[in-house]
PDB file of N, CA and C in Angstrom:
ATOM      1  N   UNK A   1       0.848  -1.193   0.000  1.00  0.00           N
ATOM      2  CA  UNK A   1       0.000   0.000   0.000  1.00  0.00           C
ATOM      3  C   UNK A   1       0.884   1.245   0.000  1.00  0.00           C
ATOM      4  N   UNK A   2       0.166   2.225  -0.305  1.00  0.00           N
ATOM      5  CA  UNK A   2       0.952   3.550  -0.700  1.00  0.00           C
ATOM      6  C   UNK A   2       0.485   4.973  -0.237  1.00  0.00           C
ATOM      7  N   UNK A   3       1.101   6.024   0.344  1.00  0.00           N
ATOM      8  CA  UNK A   3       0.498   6.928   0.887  1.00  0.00           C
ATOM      9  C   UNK A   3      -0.240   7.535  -0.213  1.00  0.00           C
ATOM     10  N   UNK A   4      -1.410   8.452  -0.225  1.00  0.00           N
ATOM     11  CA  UNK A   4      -1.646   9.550  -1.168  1.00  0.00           C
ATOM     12  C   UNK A   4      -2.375  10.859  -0.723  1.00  0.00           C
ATOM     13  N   UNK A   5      -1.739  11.760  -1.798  1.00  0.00           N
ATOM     14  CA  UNK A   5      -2.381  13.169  -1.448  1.00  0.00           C
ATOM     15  C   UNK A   5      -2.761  13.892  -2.540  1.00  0.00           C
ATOM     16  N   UNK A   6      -3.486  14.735  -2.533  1.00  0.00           N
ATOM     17  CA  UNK A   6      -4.268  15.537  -3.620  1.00  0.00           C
ATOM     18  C   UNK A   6      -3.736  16.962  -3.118  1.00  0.00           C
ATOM     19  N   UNK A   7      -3.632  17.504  -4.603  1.00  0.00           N
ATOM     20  CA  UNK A   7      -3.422  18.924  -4.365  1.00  0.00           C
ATOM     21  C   UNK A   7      -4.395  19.464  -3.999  1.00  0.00           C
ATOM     22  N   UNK A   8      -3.943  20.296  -2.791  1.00  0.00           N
ATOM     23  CA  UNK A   8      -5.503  21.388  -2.613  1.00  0.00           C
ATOM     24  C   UNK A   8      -5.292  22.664  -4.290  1.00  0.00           C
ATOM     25  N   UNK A   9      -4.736  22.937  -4.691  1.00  0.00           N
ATOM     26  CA  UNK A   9      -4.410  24.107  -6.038  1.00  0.00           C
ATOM     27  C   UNK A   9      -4.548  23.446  -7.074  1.00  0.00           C
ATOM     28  N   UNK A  10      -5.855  24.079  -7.598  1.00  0.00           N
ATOM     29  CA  UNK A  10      -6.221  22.725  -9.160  1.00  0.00           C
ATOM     30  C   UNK A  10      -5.275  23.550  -9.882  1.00  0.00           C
ATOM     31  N   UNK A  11      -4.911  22.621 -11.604  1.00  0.00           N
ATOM     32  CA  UNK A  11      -4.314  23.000 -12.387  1.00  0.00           C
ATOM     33  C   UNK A  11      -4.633  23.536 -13.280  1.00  0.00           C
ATOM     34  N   UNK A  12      -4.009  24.380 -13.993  1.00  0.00           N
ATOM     35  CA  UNK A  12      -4.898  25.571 -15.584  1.00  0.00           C
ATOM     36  C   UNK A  12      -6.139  24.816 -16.173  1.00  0.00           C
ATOM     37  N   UNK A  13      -5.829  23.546 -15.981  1.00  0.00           N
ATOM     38  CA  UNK A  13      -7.223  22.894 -16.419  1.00  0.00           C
ATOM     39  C   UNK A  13      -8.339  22.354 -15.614  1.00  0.00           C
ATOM     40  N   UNK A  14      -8.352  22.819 -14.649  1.00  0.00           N
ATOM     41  CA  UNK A  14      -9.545  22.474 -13.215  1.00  0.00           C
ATOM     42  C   UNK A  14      -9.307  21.293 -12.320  1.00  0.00           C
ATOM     43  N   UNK A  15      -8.137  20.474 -12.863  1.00  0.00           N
ATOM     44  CA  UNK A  15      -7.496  19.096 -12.086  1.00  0.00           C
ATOM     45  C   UNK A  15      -6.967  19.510 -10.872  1.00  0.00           C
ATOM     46  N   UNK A  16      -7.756  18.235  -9.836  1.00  0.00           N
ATOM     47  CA  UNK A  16      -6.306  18.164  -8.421  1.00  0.00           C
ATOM     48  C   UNK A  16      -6.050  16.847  -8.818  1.00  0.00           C
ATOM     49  N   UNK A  17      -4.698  17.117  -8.820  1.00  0.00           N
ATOM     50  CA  UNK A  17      -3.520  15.999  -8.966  1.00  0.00           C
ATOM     51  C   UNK A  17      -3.409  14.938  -7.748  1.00  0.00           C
ATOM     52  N   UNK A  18      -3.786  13.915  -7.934  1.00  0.00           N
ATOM     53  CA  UNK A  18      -3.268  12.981  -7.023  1.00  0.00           C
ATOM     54  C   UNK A  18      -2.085  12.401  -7.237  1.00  0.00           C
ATOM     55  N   UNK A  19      -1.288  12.596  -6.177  1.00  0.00           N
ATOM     56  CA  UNK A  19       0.480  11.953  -6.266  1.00  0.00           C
ATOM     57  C   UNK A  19       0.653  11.097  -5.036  1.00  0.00           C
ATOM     58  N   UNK A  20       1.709   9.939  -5.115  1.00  0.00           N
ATOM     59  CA  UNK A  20       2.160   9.146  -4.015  1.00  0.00           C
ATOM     60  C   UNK A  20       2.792   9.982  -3.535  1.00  0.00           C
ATOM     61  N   UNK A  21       2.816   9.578  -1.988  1.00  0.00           N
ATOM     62  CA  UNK A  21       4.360  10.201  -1.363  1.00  0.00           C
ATOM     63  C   UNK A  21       5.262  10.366  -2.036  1.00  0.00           C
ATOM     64  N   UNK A  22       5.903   9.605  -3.045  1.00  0.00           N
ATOM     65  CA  UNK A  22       7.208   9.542  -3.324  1.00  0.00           C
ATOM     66  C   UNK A  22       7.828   9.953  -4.679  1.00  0.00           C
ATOM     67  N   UNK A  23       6.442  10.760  -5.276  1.00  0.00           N
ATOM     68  CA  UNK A  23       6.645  11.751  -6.346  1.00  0.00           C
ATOM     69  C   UNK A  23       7.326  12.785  -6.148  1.00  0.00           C
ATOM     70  N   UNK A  24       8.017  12.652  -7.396  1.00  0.00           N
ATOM     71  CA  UNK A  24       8.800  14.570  -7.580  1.00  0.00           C
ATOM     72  C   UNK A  24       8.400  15.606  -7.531  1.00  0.00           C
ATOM     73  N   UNK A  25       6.642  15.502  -7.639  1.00  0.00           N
ATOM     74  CA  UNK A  25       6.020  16.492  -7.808  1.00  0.00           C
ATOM     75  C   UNK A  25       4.793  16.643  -6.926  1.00  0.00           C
ATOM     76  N   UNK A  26       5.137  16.002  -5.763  1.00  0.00           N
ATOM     77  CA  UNK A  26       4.172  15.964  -4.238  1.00  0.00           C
ATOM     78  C   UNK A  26       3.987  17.440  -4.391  1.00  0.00           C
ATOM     79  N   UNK A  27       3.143  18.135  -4.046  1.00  0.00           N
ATOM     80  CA  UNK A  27       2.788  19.944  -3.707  1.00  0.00           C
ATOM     81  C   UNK A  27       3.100  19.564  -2.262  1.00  0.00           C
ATOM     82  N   UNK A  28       3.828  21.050  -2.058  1.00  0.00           N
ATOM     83  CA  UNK A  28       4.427  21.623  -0.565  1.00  0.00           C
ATOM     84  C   UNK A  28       3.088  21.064   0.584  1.00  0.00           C
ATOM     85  N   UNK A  29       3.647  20.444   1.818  1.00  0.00           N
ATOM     86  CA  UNK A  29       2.730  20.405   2.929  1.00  0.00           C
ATOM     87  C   UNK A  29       1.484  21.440   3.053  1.00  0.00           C
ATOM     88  N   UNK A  30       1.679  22.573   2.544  1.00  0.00           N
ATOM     89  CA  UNK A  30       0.720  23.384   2.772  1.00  0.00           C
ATOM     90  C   UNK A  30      -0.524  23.051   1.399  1.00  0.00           C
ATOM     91  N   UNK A  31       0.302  22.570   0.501  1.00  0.00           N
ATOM     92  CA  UNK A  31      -0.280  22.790  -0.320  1.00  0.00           C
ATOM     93  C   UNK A  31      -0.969  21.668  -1.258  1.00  0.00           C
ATOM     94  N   UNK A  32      -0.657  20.291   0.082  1.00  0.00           N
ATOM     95  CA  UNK A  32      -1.331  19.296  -0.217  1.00  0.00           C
ATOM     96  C   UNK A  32      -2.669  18.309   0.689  1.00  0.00           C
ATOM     97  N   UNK A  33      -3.183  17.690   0.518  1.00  0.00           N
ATOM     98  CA  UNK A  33      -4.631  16.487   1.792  1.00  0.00           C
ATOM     99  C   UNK A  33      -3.859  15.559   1.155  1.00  0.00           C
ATOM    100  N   UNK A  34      -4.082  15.651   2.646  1.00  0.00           N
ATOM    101  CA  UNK A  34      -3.861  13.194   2.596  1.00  0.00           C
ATOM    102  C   UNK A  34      -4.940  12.708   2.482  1.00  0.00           C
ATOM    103  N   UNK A  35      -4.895  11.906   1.459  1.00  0.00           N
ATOM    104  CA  UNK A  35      -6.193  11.178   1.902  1.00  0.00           C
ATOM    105  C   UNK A  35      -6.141   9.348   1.901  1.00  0.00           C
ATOM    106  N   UNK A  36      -4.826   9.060   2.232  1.00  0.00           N
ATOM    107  CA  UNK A  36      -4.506   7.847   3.172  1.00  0.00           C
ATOM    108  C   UNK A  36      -4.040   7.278   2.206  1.00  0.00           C
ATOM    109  N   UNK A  37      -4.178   5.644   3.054  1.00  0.00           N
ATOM    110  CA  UNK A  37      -3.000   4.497   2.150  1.00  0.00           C
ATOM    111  C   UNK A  37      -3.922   3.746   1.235  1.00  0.00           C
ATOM    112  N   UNK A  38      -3.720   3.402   0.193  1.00  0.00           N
ATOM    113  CA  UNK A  38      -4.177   2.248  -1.121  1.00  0.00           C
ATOM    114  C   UNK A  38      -3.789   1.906  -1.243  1.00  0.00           C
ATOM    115  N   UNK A  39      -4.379   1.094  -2.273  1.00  0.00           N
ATOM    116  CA  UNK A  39      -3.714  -0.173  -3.174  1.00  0.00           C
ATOM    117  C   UNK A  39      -3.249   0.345  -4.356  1.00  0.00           C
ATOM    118  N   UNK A  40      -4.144   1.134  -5.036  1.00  0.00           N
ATOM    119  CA  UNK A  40      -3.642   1.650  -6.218  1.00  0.00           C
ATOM    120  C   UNK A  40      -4.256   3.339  -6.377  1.00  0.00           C
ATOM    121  N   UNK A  41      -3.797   4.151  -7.086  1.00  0.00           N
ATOM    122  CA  UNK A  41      -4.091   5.465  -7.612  1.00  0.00           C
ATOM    123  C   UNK A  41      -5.425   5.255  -8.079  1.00  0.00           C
ATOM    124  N   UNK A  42      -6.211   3.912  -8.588  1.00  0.00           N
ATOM    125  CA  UNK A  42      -8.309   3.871  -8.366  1.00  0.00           C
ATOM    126  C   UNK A  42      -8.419   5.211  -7.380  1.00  0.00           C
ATOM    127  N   UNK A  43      -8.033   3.860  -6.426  1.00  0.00           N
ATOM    128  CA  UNK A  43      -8.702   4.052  -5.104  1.00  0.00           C
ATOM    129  C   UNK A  43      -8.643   5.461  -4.481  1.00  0.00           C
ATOM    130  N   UNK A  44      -7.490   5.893  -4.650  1.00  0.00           N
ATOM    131  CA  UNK A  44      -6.995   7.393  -4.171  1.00  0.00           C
ATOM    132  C   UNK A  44      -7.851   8.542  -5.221  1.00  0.00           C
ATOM    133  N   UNK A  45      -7.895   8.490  -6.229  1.00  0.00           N
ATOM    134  CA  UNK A  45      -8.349   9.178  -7.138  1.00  0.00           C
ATOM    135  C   UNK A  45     -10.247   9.388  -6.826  1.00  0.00           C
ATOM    136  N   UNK A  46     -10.364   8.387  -6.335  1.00  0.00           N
ATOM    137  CA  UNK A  46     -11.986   8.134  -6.024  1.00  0.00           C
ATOM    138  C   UNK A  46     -11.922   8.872  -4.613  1.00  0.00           C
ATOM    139  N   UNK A  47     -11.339   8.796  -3.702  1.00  0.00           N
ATOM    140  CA  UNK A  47     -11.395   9.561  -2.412  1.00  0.00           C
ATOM    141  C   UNK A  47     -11.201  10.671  -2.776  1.00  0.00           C
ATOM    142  N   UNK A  48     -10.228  11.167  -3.623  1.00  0.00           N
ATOM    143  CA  UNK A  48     -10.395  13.127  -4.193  1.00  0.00           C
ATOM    144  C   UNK A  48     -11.211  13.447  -4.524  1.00  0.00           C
ATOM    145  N   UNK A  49     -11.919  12.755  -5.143  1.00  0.00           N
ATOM    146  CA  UNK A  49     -13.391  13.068  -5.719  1.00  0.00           C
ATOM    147  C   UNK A  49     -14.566  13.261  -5.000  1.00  0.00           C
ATOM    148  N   UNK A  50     -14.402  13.037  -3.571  1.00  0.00           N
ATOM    149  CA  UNK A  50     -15.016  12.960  -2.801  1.00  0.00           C
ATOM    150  C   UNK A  50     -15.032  14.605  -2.492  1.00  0.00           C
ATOM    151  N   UNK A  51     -13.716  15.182  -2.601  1.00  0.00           N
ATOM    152  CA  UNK A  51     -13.922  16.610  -1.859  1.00  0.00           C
ATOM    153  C   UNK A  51     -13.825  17.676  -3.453  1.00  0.00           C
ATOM    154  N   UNK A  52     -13.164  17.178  -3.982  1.00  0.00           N
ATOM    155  CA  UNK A  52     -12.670  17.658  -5.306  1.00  0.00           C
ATOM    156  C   UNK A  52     -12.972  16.934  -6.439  1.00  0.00           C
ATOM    157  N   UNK A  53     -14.283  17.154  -7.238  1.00  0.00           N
ATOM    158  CA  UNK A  53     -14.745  16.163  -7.982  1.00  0.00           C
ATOM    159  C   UNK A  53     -14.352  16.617  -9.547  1.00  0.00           C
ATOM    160  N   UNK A  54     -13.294  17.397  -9.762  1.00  0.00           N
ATOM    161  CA  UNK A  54     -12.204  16.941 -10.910  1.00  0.00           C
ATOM    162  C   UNK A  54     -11.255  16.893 -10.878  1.00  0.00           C
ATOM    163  N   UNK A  55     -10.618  15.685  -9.665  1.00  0.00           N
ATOM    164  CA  UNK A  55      -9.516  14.616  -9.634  1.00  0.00           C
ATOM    165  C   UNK A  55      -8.845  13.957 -10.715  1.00  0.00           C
ATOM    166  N   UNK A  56      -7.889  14.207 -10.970  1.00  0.00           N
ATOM    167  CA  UNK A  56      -7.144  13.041 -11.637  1.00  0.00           C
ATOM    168  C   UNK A  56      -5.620  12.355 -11.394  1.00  0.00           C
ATOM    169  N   UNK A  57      -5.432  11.991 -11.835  1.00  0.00           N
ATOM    170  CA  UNK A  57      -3.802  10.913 -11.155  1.00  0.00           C
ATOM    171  C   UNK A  57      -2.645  12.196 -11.570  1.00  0.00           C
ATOM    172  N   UNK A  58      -1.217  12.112 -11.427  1.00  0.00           N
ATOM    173  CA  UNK A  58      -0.637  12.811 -11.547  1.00  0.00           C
ATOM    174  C   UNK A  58       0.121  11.946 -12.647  1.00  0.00           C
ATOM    175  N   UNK A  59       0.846  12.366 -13.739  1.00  0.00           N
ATOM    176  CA  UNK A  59       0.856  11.790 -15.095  1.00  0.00           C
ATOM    177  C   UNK A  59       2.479  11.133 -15.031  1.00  0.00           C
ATOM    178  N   UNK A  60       3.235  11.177 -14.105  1.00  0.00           N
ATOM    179  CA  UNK A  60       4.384  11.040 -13.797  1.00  0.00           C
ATOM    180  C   UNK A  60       4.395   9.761 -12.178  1.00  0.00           C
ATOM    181  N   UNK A  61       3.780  10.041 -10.958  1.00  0.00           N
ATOM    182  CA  UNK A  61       3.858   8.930 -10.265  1.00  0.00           C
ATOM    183  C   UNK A  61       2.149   8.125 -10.568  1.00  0.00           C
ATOM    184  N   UNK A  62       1.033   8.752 -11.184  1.00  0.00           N
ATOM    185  CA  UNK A  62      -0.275   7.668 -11.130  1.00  0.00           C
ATOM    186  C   UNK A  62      -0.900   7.719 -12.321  1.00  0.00           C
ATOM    187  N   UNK A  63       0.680   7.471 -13.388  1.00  0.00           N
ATOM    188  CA  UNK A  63      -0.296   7.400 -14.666  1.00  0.00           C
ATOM    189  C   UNK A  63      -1.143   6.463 -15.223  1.00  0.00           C
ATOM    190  N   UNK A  64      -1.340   5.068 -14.415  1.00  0.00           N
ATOM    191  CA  UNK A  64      -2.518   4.844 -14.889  1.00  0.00           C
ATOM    192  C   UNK A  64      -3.761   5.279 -14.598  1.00  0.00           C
ATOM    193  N   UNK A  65      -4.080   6.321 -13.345  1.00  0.00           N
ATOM    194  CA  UNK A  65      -5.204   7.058 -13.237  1.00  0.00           C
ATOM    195  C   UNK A  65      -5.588   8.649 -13.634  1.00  0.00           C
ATOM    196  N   UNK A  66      -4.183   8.185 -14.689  1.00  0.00           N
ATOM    197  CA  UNK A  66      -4.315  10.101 -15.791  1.00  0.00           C
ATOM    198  C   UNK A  66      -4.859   9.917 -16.614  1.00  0.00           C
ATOM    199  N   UNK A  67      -5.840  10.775 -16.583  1.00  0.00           N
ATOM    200  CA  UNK A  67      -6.556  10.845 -18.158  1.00  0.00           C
ATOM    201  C   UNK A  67      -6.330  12.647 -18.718  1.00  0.00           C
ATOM    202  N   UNK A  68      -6.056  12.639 -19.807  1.00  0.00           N
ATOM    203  CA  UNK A  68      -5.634  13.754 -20.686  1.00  0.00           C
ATOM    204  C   UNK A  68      -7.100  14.705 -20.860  1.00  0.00           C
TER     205      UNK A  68
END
């Protein structure tokens, strides 16, 4: 299992990025929610959606839950 967090700062295109812990491109403590451990970037991507319902994976650590 794997930590994950969503950006609270959507991107030019209305996305919060969900990244593992152990991405290059985690957003600053301030500037990220945990929203706990999974199995896979699904699962995490579906809990962002919960607060932020245009979630998507981050295209570098959860690209199979990036969609373009």
């Amino acid at each position: 299992m794997k930590h994950y967090y969503v950006n609270k700062i959507k991107q030019s295109n209305g996305d919060h990025e969900v990244h593992e812990l152990s991405c290059i491109y985690l957003p600053s403590v301030e500037n990220r929610e945990y929203l706990g451990l999974f199995n896979d970037c699904k699962e995490a991507v579906k809990k962002a959606k919960e607060k932020y319902t245009q979630s998507n994976g981050c295209y570098f650590c959860s690209n199979s839950c990036h969609k373009s």
